[in-house]
Structure formats: C-alpha cells, structure tokens
C-alpha atoms as a PDB file:
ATOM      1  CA  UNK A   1     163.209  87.196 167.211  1.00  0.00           C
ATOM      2  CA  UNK A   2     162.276  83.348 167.297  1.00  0.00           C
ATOM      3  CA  UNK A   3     162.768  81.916 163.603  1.00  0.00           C
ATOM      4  CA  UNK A   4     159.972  82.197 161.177  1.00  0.00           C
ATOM      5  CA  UNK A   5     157.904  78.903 160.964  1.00  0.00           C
ATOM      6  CA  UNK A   6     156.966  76.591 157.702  1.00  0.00           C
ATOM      7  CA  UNK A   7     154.132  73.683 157.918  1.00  0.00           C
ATOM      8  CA  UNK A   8     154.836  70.628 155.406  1.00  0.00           C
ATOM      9  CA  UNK A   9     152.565  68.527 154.489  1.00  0.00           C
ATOM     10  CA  UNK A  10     153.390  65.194 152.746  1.00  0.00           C
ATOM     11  CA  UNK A  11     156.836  65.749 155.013  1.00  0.00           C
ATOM     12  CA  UNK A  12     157.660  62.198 154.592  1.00  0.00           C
ATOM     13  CA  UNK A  13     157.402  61.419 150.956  1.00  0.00           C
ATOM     14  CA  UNK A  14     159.906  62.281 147.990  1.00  0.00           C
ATOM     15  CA  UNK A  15     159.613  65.818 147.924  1.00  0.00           C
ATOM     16  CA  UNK A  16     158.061  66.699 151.326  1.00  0.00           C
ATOM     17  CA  UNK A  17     161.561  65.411 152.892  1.00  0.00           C
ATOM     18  CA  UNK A  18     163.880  66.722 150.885  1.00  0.00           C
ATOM     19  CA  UNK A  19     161.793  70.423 151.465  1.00  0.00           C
ATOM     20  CA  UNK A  20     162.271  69.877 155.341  1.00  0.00           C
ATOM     21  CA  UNK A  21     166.281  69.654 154.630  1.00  0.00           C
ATOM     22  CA  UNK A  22     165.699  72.268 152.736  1.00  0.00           C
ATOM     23  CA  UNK A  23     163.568  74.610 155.107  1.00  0.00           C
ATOM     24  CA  UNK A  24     166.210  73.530 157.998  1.00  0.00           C
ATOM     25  CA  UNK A  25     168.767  74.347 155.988  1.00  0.00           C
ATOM     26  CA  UNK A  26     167.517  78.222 155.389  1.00  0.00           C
ATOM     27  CA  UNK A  27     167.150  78.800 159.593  1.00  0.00           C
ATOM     28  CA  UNK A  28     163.587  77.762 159.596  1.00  0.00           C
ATOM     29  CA  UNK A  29     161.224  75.820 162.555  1.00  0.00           C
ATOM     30  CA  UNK A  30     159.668  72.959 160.182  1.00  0.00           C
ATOM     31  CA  UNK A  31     156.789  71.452 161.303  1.00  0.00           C
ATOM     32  CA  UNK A  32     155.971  68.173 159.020  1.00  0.00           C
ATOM     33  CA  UNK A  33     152.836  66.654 158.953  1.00  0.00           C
ATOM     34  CA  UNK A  34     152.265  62.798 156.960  1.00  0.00           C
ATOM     35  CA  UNK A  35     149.582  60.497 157.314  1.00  0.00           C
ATOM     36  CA  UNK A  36     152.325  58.004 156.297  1.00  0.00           C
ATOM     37  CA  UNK A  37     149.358  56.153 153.573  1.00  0.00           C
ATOM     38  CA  UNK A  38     152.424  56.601 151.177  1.00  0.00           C
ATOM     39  CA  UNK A  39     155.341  58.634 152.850  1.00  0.00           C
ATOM     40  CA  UNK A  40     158.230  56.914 155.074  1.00  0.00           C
ATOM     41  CA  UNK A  41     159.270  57.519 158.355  1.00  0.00           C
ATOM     42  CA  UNK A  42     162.973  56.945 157.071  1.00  0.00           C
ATOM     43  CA  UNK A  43     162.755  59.947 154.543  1.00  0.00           C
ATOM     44  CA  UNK A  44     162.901  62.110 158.072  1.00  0.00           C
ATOM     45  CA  UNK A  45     164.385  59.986 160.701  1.00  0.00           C
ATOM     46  CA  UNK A  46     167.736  62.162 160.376  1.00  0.00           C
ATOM     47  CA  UNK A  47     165.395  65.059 161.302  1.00  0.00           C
ATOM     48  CA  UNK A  48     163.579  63.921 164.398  1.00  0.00           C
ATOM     49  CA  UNK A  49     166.346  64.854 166.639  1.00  0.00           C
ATOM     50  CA  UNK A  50     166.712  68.407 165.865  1.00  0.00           C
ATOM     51  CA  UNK A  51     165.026  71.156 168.040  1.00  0.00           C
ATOM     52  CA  UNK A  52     163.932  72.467 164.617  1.00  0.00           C
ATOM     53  CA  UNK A  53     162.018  70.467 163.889  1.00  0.00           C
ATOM     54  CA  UNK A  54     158.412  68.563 165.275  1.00  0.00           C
ATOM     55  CA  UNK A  55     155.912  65.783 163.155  1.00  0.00           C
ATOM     56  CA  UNK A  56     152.688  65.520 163.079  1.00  0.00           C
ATOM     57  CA  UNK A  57     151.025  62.306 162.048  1.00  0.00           C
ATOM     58  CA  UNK A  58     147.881  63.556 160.877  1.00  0.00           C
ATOM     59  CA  UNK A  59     145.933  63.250 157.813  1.00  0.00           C
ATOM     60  CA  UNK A  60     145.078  67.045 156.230  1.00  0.00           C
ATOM     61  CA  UNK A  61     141.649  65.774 154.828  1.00  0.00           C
ATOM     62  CA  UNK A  62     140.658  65.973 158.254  1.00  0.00           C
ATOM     63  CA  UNK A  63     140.858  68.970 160.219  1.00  0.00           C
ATOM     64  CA  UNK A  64     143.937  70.310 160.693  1.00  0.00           C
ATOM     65  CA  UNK A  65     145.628  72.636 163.726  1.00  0.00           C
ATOM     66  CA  UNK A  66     149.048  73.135 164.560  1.00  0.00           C
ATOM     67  CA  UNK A  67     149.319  75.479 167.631  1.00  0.00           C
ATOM     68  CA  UNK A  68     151.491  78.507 167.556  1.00  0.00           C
ATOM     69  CA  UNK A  69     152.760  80.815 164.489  1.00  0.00           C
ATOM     70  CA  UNK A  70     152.987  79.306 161.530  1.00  0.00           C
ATOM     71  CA  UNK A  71     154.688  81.897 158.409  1.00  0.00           C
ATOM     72  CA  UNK A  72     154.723  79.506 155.446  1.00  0.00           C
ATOM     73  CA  UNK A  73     152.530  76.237 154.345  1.00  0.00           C
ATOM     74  CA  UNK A  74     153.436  74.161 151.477  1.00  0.00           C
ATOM     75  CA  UNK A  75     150.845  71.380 150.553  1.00  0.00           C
ATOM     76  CA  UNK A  76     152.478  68.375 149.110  1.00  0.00           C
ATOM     77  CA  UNK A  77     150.593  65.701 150.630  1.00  0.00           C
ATOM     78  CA  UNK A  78     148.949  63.247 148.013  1.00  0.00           C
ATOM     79  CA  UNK A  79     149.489  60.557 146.556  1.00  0.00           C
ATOM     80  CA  UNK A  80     152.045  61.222 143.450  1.00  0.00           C
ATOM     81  CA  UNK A  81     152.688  57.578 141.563  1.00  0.00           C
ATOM     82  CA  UNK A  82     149.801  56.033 139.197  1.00  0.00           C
ATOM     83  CA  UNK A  83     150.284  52.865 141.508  1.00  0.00           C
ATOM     84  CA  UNK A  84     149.502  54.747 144.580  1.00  0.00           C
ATOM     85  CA  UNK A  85     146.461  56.548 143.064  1.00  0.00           C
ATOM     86  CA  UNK A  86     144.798  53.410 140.897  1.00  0.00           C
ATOM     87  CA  UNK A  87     145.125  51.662 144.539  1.00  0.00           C
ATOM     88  CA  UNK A  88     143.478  54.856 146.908  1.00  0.00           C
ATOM     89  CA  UNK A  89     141.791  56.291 144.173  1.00  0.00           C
ATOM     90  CA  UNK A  90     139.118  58.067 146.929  1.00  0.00           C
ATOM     91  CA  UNK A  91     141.716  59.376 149.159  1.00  0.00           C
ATOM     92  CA  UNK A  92     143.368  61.184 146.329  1.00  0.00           C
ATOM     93  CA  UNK A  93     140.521  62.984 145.392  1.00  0.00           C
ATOM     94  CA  UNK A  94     140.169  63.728 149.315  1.00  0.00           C
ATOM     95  CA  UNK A  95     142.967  65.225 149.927  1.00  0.00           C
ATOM     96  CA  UNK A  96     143.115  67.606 146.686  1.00  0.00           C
ATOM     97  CA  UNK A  97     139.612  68.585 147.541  1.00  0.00           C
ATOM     98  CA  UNK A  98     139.390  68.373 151.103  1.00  0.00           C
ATOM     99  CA  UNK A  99     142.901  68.685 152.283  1.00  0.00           C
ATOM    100  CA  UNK A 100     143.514  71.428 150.454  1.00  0.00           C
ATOM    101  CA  UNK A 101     139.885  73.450 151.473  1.00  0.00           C
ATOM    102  CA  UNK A 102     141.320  72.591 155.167  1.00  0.00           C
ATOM    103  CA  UNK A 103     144.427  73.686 154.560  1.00  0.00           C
ATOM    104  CA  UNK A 104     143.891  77.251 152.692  1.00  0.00           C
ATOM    105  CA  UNK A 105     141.610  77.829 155.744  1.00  0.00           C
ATOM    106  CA  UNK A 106     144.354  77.183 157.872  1.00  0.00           C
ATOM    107  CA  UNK A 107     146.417  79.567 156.472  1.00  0.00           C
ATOM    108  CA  UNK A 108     143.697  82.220 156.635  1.00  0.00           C
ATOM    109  CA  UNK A 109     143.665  81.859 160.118  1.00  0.00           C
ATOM    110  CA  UNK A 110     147.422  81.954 160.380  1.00  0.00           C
ATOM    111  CA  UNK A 111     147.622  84.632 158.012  1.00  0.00           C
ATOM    112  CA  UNK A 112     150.561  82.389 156.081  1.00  0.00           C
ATOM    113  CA  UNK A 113     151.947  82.286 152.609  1.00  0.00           C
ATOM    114  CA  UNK A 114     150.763  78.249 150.906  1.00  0.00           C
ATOM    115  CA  UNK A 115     152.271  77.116 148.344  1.00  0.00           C
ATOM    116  CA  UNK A 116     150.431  74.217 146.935  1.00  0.00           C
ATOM    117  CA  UNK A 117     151.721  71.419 144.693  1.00  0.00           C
ATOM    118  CA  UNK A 118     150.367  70.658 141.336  1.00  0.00           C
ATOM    119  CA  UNK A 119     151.687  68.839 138.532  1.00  0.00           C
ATOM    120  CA  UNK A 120     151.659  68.194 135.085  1.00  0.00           C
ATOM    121  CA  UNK A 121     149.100  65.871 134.866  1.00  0.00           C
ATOM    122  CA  UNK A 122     146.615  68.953 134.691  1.00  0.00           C
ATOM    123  CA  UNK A 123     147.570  69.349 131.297  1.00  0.00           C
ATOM    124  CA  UNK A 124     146.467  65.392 130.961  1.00  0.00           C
ATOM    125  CA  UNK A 125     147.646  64.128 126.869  1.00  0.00           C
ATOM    126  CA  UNK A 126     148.322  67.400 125.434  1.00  0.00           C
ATOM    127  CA  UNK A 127     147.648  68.761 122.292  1.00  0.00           C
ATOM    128  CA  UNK A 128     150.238  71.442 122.797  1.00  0.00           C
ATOM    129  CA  UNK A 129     154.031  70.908 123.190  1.00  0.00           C
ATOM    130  CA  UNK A 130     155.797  71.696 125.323  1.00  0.00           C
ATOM    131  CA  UNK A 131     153.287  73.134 127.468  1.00  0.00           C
ATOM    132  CA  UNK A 132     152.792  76.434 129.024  1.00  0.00           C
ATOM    133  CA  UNK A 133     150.791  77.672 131.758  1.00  0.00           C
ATOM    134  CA  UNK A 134     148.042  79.245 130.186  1.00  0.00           C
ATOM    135  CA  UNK A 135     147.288  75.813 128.281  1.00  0.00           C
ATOM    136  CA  UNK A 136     144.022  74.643 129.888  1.00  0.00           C
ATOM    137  CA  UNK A 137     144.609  70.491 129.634  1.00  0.00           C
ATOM    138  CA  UNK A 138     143.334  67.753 127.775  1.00  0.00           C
ATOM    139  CA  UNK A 139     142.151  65.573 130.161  1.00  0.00           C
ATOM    140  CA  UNK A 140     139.726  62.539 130.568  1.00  0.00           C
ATOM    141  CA  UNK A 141     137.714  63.016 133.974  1.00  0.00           C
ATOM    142  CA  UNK A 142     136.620  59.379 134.573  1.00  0.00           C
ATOM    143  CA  UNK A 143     139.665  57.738 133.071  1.00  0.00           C
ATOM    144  CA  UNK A 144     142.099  56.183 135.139  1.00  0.00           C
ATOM    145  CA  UNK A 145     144.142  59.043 135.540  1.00  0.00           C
ATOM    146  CA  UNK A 146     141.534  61.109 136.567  1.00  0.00           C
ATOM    147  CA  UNK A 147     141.587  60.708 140.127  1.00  0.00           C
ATOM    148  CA  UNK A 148     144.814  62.532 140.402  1.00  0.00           C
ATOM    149  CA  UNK A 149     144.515  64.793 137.127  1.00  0.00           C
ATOM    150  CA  UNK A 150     141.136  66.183 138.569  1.00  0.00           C
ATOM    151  CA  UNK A 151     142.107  66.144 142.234  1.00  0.00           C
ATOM    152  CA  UNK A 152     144.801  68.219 141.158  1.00  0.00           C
ATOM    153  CA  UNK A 153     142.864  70.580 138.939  1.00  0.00           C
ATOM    154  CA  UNK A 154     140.325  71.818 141.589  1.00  0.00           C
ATOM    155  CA  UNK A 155     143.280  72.276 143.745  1.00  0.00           C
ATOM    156  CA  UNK A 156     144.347  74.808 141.839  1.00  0.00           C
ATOM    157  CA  UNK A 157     140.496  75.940 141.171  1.00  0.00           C
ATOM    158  CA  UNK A 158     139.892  76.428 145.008  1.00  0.00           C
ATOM    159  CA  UNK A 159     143.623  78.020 145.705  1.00  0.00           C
ATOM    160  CA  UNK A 160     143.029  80.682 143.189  1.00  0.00           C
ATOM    161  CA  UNK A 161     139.453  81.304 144.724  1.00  0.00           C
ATOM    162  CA  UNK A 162     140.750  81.413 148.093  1.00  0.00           C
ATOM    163  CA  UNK A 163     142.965  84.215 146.479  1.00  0.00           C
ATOM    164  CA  UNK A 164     140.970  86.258 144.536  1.00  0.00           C
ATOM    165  CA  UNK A 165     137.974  86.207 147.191  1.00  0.00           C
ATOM    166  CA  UNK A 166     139.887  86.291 150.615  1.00  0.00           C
ATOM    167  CA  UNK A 167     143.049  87.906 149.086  1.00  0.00           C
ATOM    168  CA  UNK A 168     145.335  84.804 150.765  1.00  0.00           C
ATOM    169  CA  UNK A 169     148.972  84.658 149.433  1.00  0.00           C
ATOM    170  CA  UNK A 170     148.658  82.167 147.267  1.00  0.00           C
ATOM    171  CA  UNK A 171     151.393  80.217 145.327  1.00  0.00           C
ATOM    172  CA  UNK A 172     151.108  77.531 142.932  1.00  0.00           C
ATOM    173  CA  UNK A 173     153.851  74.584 141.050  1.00  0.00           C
ATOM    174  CA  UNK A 174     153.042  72.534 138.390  1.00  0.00           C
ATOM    175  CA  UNK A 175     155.828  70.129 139.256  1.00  0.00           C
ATOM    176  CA  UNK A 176     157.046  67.667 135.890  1.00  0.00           C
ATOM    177  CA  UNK A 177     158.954  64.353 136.224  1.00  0.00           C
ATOM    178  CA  UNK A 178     161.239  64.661 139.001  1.00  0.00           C
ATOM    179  CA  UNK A 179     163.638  61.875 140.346  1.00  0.00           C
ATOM    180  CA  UNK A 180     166.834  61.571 142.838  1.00  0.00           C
ATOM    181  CA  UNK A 181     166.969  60.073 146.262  1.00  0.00           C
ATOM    182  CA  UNK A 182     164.301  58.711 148.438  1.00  0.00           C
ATOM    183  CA  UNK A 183     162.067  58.089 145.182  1.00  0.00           C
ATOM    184  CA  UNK A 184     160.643  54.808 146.013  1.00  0.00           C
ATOM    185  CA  UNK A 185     162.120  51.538 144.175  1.00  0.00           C
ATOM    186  CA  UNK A 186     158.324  50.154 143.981  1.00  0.00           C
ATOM    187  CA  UNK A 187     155.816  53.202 143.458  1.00  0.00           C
ATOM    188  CA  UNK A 188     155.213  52.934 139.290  1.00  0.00           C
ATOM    189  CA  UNK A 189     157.402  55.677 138.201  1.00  0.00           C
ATOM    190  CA  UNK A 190     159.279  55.307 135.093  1.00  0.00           C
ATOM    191  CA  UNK A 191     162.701  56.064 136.766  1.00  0.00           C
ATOM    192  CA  UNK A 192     162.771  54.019 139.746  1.00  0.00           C
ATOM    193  CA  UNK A 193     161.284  50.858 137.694  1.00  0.00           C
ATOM    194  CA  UNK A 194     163.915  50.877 135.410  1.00  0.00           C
ATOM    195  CA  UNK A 195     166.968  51.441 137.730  1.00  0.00           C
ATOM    196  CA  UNK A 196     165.084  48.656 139.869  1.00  0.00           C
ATOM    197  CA  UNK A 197     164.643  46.025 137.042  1.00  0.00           C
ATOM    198  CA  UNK A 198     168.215  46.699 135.905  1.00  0.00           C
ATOM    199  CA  UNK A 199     169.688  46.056 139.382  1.00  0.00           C
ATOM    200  CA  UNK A 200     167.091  42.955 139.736  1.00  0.00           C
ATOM    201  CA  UNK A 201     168.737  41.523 136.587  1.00  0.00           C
ATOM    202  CA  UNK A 202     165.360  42.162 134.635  1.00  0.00           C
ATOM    203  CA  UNK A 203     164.462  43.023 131.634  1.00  0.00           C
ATOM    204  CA  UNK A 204     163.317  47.055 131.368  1.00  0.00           C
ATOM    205  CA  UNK A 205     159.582  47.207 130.567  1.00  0.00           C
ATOM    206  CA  UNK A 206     159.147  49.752 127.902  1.00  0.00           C
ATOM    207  CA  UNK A 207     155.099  50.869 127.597  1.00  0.00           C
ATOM    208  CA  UNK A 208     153.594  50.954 123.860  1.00  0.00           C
ATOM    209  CA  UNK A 209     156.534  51.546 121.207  1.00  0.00           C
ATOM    210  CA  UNK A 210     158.647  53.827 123.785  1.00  0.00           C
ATOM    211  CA  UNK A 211     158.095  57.034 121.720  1.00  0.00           C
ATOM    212  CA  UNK A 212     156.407  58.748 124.191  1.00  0.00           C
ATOM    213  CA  UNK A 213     158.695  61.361 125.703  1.00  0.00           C
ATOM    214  CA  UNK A 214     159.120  62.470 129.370  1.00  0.00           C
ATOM    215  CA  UNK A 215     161.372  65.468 130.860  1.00  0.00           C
ATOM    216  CA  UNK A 216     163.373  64.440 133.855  1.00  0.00           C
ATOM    217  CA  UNK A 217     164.310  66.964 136.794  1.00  0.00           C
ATOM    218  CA  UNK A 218     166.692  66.193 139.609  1.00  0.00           C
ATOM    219  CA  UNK A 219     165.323  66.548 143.115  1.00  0.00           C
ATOM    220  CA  UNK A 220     167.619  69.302 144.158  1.00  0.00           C
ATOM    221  CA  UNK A 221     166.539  71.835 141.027  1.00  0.00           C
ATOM    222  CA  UNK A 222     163.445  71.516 141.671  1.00  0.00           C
ATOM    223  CA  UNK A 223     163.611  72.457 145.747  1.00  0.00           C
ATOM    224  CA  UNK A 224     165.162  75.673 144.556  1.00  0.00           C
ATOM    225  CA  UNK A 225     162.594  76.204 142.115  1.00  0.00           C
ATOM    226  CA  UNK A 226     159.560  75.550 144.476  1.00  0.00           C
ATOM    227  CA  UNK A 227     162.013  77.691 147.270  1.00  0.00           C
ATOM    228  CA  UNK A 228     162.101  80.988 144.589  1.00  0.00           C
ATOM    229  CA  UNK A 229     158.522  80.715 143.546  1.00  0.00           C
ATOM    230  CA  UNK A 230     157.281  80.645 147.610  1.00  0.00           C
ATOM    231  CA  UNK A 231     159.363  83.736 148.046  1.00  0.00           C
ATOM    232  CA  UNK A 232     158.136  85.544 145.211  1.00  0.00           C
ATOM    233  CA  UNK A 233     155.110  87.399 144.845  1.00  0.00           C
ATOM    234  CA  UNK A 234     153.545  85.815 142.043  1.00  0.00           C
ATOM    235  CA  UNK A 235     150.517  84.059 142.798  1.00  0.00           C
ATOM    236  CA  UNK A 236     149.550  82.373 139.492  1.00  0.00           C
ATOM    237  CA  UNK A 237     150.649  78.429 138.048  1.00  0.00           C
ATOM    238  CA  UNK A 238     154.878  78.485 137.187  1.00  0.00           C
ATOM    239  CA  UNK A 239     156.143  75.006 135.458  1.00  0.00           C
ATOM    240  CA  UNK A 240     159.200  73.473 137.289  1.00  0.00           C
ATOM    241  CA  UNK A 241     160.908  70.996 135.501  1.00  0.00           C
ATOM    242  CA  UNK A 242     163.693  70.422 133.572  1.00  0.00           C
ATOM    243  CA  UNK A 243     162.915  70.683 129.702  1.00  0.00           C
ATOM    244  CA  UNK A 244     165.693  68.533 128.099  1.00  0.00           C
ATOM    245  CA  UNK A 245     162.695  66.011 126.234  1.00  0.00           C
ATOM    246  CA  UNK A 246     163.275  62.394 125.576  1.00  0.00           C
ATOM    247  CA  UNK A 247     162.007  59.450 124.528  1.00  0.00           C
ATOM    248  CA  UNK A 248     161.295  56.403 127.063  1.00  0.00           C
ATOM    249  CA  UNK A 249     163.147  53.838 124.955  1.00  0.00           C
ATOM    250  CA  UNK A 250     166.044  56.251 125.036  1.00  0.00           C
ATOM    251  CA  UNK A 251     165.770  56.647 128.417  1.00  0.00           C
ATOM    252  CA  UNK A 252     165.794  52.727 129.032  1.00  0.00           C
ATOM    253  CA  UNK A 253     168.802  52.540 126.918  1.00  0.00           C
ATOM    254  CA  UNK A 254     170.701  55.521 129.100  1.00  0.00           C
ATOM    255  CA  UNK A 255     169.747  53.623 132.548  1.00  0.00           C
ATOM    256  CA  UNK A 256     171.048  50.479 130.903  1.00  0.00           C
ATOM    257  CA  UNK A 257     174.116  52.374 129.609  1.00  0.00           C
ATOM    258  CA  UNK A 258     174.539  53.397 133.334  1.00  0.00           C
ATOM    259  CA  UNK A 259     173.820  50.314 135.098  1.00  0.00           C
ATOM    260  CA  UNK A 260     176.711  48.059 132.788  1.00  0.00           C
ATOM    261  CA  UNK A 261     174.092  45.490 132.861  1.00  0.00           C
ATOM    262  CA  UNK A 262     172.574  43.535 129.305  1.00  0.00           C
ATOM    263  CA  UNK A 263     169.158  43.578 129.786  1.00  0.00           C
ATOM    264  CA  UNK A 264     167.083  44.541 126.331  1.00  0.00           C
ATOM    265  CA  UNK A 265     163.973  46.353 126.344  1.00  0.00           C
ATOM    266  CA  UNK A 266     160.619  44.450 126.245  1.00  0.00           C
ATOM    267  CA  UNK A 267     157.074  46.256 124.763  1.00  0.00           C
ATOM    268  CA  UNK A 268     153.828  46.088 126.477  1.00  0.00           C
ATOM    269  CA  UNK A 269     150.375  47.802 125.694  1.00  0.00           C
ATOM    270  CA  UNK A 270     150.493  51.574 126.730  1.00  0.00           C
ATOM    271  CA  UNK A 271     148.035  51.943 129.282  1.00  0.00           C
ATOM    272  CA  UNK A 272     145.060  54.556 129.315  1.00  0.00           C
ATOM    273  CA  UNK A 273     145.278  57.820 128.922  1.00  0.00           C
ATOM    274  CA  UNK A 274     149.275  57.674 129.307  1.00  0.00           C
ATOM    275  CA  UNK A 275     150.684  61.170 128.233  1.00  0.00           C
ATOM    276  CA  UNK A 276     152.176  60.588 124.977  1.00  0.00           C
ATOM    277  CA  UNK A 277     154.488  63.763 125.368  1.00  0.00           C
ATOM    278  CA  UNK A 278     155.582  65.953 128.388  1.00  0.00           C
ATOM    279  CA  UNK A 279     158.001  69.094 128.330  1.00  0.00           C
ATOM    280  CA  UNK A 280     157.598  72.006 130.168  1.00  0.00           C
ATOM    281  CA  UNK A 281     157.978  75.611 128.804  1.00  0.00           C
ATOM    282  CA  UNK A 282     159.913  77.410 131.664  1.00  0.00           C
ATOM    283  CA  UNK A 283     159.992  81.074 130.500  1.00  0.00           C
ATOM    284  CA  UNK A 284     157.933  82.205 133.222  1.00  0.00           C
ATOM    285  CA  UNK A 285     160.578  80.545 135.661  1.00  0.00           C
ATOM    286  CA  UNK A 286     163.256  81.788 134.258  1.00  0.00           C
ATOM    287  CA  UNK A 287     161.448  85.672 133.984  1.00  0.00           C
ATOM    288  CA  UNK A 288     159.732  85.332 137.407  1.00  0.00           C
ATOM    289  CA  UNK A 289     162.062  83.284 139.703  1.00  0.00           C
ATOM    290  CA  UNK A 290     165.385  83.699 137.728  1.00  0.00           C
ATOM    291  CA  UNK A 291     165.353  79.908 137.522  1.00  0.00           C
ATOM    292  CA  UNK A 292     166.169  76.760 135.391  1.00  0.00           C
ATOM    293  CA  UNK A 293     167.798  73.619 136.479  1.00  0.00           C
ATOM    294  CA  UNK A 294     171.509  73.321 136.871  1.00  0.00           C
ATOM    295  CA  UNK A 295     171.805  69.200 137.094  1.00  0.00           C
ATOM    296  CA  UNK A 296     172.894  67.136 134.043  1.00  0.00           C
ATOM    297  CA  UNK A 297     170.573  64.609 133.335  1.00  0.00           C
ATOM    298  CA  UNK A 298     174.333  61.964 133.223  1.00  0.00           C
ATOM    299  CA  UNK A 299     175.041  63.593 136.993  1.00  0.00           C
ATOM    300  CA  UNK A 300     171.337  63.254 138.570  1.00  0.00           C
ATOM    301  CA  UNK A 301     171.278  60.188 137.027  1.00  0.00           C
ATOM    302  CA  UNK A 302     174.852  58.800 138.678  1.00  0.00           C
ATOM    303  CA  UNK A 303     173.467  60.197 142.143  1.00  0.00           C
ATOM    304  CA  UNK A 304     170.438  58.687 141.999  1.00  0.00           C
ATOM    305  CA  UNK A 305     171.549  55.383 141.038  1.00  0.00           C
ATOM    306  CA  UNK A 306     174.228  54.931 143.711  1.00  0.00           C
ATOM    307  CA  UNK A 307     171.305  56.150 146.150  1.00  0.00           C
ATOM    308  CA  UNK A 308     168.991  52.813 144.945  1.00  0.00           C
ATOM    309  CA  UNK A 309     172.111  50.631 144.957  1.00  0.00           C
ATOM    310  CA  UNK A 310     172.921  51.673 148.763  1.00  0.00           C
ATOM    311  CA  UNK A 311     169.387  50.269 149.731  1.00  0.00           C
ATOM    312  CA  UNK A 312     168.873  47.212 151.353  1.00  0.00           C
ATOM    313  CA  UNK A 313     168.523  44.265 148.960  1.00  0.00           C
ATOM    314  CA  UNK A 314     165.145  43.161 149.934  1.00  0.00           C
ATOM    315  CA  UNK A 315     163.747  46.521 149.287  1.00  0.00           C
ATOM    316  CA  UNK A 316     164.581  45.282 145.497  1.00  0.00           C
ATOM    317  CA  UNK A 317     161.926  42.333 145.628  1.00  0.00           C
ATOM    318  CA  UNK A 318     158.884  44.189 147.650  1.00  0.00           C
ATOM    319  CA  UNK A 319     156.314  43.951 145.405  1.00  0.00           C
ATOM    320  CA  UNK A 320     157.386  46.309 141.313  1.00  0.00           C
ATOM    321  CA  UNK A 321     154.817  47.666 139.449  1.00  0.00           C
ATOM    322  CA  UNK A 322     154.655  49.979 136.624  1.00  0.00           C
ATOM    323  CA  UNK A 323     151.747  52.018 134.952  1.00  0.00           C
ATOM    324  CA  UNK A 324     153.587  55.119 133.449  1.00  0.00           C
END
C-alpha cells in the first residue's frame, strides 16, 4: 500500500516547514504548497530532493487542485506577523476567507481530514485570563489587528459549517506565541526582534511599560501538539501553547541575559489594540490529546538563538520592524 498523503499549505513559512519534516518524518508523501508572499524557499530546500516530497507554488485563494489521493490537509498559509498583515492587509483577509472556502472544498472532494490553523488573536485583548476555548474574544473588527483577528475568526466560522452541514472531518488549533528556528529575524515578532537587536548591538525596544505578558512555545511542542490533535477525533477549537506567562520587559531582560550583551531596554507607545495579556488554558490538550509542552523556555531559547546567530550577517540589517 503506497503511503498515505498530507497537503501543506503555507509549506514554506515557520510552521508549514517544520510540519513537512515532521509529516516526512512519520512515512508520509507531503505535498507543500506556498505562494512564497511571505514563506522562503530555504525553509524547504533540504526537502526538494526527496521522492517524498513535491511543491506547489500556488496561491490557495485561488483555486486549488492537486491530482491524485490526498488523506490529510493542514491550512497554514497566511500571513502570521503584524508586519506582514499591516503591509497585505487584503490578502490576509483572502486567504482566511477564500483560501480556506477553497480549501474545505478540496477536501470534500478528496474526502480528507483539514486541520486548519487559528490563533490566539481570536480572542483579540481579553477580558478573561488565561483563556479557554469557549471564550468568544474581545476583538476590534476595523482596528489594525483586525485583518488577521477577523480573517481568522470566519475561518473557524466556515470550518465548523463545513462540518456540521457536510459532516467533513474537521480539526481546528488556536496556535499562541510560538518561536525556534526559521522564525524570521525581520517579520515584527517580539522574539526574533529582540534576539535581532541584541546581536545588532541595539538597544531592545520594549512597547508601552512592558507589563503586558506573552506565553512562549518552542516550535517542536507545538508540531506534536498540532500532530495529536489531526489524529484525534475531536473536531472543535484546542489551545496549543505553552502556558508559563511573562512579562515583555522580563522577557527582554532573559534574551539580554542570554545574549551576554549590555543593551538596556528603551519604551515606546504600545500600539493599537496590542493584547495586554496572553496565556492559554490547555486542559482540553492535556484531556483530549494527552499533551503539554516538554521544552524549557532557558533550552528553546539557547536553540533558537544559536539558530539566528548561524545566519548570514546581512540577514541582520534587511530592513527590522516591530509592532507586537
């Protein structure tokens, strides 16, 4: 029997790339499919020469149609950084709405299991901490944010739909702050702007007074999360993340900690709409999947930094931003 077959969208961003390894890994055929508007070719080179697995450069707000079986889809293509979405605020919407209409229809036709990628961000500023999945969100539709937030949102709206009315096997992960290798130095992200301004000599740019928390999970937990919930036959929202809490300006001081450089921590305005707290209540991934992450936030940290001090040096000076 020929091996069962997975479809990945967003397969050459953060967490599309490190699900190929992941899919490869288990005996599947991975087919990856990236527009490349934010993903890199690089994330995947390693995989191009494999049998295993075949690309598609396609974008999924368009039709989509990969020939042959196809077992398993899991929809992570969008746009995941505030930079990325305040820049291509349209597409985002597109593919949440669009992409995601195209793709649930796709796996009607293939009769396959999707598993499509929320986020956190669909509970917007909340007024409950830490956050479970039957909170419904406090979120500002035409703010800045809401691009993503609502793009995001109605994916979820139209996946359960597509369940309850056409009885498709349906998954859904409402992914929190993840970081490790292949994050980009450049794309907004708390993480990656700190470890960059550290190794840049910089000072690290703390938003409003720092007090706002965030809840980091390494890369690798959170493959075996999304992994357990795709196999599982529960078709409702699970929170992956990792739900050690803290605050930004401690989080600054850790990176500088790790880093052995000097730099101090500067203030700036907090921007719209910025979550002033974010921790996710995992009981239902612990009870469902039998999950919870297994990295230190001192070892994901040490990996991930000796990942962004391996890159090139120019990729240090492209153009740093940060909104979150």
């Amino acid at each position: 029997m020929s091996n069962k077959r997975v479809l990945i969208t967003g397969a050459a961003g953060f967490l599309g790339s490190h699900l190929c390894d992941r899919f490869i890994k288990e005996g599947y055929d991975v087919v990856g499919m990236d527009n490349l508007i934010t993903g890199d070719l690089r994330n995947i080179e390693h995989l191009m020469k494999l049998k295993e697995f075949e690309f598609y450069h396609h974008d999924v707000s368009k039709f989509v149609f990969v020939p042959g079986r196809i077992d398993y889809i899991l929809h992570f293509a969008s746009p995941a950084s505030p930079i990325d979405y305040l820049k291509i605020p349209i597409q985002t919407l597109k593919v949440g709405s669009l992409g995601t209409h195209n793709l649930l229809g796709f796996a009607k036709a293939k009769n396959a299991r999707i598993l499509v990628a929320s986020t956190s961000e669909v509970y917007g500023d909340p007024n409950v901490h830490p956050q479970t999945e039957d909170y419904w969100g406090n979120v500002n539709p035409i703010g800045p944010r809401g691009v993503y937030d609502e793009a995001k949102r109605f994916q979820e709206a139209i996946t359960m739909a597509y369940h309850t009315y056409h009885k498709l096997e349906t998954r859904i992960v409402r992914i929190f702050n993840t970081y490790g290798p292949r994050m980009r130095l450049n794309d907004g992200r708390v993480l990656p702007a700190f470890i960059g301004q550290a190794l840049r000599g910089e000072d690290l740019t703390v938003f409003g007074d720092g007090s706002q928390t965030r809840s980091f999970c390494y890369v690798d937990d959170l493959i075996e999360g999304i992994y357990r919930l795709l196999m599982s036959d529960y078709a409702y929202p699970v929170n992956i993340g990792n739900p050690a809490e803290i605050t930004i300006r401690e989080f600054g001081e850790e990176i500088i900690k790790l880093t052995g450089t000097s730099q101090e921590l500067i203030c700036k305005p907090l921007p719209q709409d910025d979550p002033k707290q974010r921790r996710p209540d995992i009981t239902k991934a612990r009870e469902i999947l039998g999950w919870e992450p297994k990295i230190s936030r001192a070892e994901g940290l040490k990996l991930t930094y000796d990942y962004f001090k391996s890159l090139p040096s120019e990729e240090l000076y492209k153009t740093a931003h940060r909104f979150e």
